[in-house]
Protein backbone atom coordinates (compact mmCIF):
# COMPACT_ATOMS: atom_id res chain seq x y z
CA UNK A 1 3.21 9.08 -5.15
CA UNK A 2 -0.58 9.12 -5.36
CA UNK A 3 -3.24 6.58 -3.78
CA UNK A 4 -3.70 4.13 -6.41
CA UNK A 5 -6.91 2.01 -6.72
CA UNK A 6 -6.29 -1.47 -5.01
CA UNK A 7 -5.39 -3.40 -8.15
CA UNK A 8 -2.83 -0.69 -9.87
CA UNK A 9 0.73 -0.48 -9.17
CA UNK A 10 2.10 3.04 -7.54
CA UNK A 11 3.03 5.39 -9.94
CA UNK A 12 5.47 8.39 -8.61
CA UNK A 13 4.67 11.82 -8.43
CA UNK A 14 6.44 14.74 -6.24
CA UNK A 15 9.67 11.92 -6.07
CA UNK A 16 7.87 10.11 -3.22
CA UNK A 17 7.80 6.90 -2.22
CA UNK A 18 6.24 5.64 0.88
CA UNK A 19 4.00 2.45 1.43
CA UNK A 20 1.68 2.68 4.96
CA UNK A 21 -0.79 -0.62 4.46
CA UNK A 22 -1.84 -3.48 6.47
CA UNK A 23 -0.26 -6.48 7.76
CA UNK A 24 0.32 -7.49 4.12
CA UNK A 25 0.17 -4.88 2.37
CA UNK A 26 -1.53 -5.67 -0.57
CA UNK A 27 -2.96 -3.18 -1.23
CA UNK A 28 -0.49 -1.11 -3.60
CA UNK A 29 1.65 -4.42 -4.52
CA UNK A 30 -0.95 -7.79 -5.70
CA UNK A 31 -0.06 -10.53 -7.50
CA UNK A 32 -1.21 -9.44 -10.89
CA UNK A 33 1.32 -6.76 -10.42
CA UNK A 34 4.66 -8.85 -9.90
CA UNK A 35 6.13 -10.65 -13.13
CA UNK A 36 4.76 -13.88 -13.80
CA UNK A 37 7.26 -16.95 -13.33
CA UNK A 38 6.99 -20.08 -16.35
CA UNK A 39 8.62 -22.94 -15.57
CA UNK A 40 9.01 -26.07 -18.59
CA UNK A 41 7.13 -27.98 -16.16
CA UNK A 42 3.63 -27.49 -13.73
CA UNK A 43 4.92 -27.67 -10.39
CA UNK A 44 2.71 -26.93 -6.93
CA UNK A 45 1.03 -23.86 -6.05
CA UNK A 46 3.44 -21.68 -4.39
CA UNK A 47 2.94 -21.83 -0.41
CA UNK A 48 1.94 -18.50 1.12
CA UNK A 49 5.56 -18.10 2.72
CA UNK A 50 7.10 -18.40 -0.84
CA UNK A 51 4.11 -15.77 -2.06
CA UNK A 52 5.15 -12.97 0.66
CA UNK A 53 9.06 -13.58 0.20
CA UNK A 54 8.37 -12.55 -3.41
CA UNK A 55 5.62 -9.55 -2.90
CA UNK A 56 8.70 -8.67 -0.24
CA UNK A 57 11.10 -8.70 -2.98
CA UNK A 58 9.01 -6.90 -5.64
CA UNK A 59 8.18 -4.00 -3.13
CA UNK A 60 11.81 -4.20 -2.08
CA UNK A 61 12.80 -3.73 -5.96
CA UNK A 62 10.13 -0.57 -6.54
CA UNK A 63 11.78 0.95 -3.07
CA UNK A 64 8.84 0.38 -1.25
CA UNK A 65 8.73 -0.18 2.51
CA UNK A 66 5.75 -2.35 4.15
CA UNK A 67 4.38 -0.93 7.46
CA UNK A 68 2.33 -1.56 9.82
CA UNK A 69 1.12 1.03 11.79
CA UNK A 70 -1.51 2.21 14.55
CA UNK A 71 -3.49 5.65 14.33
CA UNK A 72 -5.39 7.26 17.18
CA UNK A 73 -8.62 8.64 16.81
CA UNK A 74 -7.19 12.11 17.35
CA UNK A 75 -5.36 11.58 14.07
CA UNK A 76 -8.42 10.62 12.68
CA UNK A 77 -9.87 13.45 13.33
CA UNK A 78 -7.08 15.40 12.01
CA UNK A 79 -7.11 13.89 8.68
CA UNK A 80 -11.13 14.57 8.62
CA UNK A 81 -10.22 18.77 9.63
CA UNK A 82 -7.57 18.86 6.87
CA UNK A 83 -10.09 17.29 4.14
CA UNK A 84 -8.20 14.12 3.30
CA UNK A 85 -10.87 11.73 4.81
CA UNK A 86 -15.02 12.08 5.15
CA UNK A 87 -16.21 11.77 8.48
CA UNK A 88 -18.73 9.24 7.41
CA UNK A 89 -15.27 7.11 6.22
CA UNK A 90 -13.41 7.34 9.27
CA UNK A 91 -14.01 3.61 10.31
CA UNK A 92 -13.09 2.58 6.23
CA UNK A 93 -9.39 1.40 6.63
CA UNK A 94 -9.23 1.79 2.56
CA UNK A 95 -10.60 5.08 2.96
CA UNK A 96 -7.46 6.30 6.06
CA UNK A 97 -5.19 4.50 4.40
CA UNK A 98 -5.69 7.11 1.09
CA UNK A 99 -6.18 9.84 3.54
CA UNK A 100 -2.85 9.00 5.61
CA UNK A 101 -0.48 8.67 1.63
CA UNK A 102 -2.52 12.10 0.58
CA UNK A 103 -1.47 13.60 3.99
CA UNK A 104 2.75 12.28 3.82
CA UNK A 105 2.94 13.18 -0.07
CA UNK A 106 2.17 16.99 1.05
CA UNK A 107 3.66 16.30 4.22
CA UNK A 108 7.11 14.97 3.33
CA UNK A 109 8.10 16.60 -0.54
């Protein structure tokens, strides 16, 4: 799987699929992405509990996995020696998060 821009879906490559995001993750899953749900009649907006329990399910359903994880600056660096992150991006959590897929897609296939 490749680093997709923050509105696409993930698309596989190399048979890999691994999700390492923020507390949310929305980054690879958003709400344009899921299928939409029509009902015969308006009802409420959906509460944000009810909006996670179905990004959950949708990542769930593509075999995704939501993480939340902690990097030292060490492992900065080492992402910035290997070439998957600029130096002048190391404090861009877009920017490590692309680094950190690019570096498990060679890592792990």
């Amino acid at each position: 799987m490749r680093w997709q821009t923050p509105l696409s879906a993930p698309t596989e490559t190399k048979g890999l699929s691994a999700s390492v995001a923020n507390y949310e993750c929305h980054e690879m899953t958003n709400e344009a992405n899921l299928p939409k749900v029509t009902d015969a009649a308006p009802s409420a907006a959906p509460s944000a509990a009810a909006k996670r329990m179905r990004l959950h399910r949708y990542r769930r359903k593509q075999g995704l996995l939501c993480i939340t994880t902690e990097l030292r600056d060490t492992e900065i660096d080492t992402l910035i020696r290997m070439g998957l992150l600029r130096n002048d991006m190391r404090n861009d959590l877009k920017a490590i998060k692309k680094a950190l897929h690019e570096f498990l897609d060679d890592t792990l296939v």
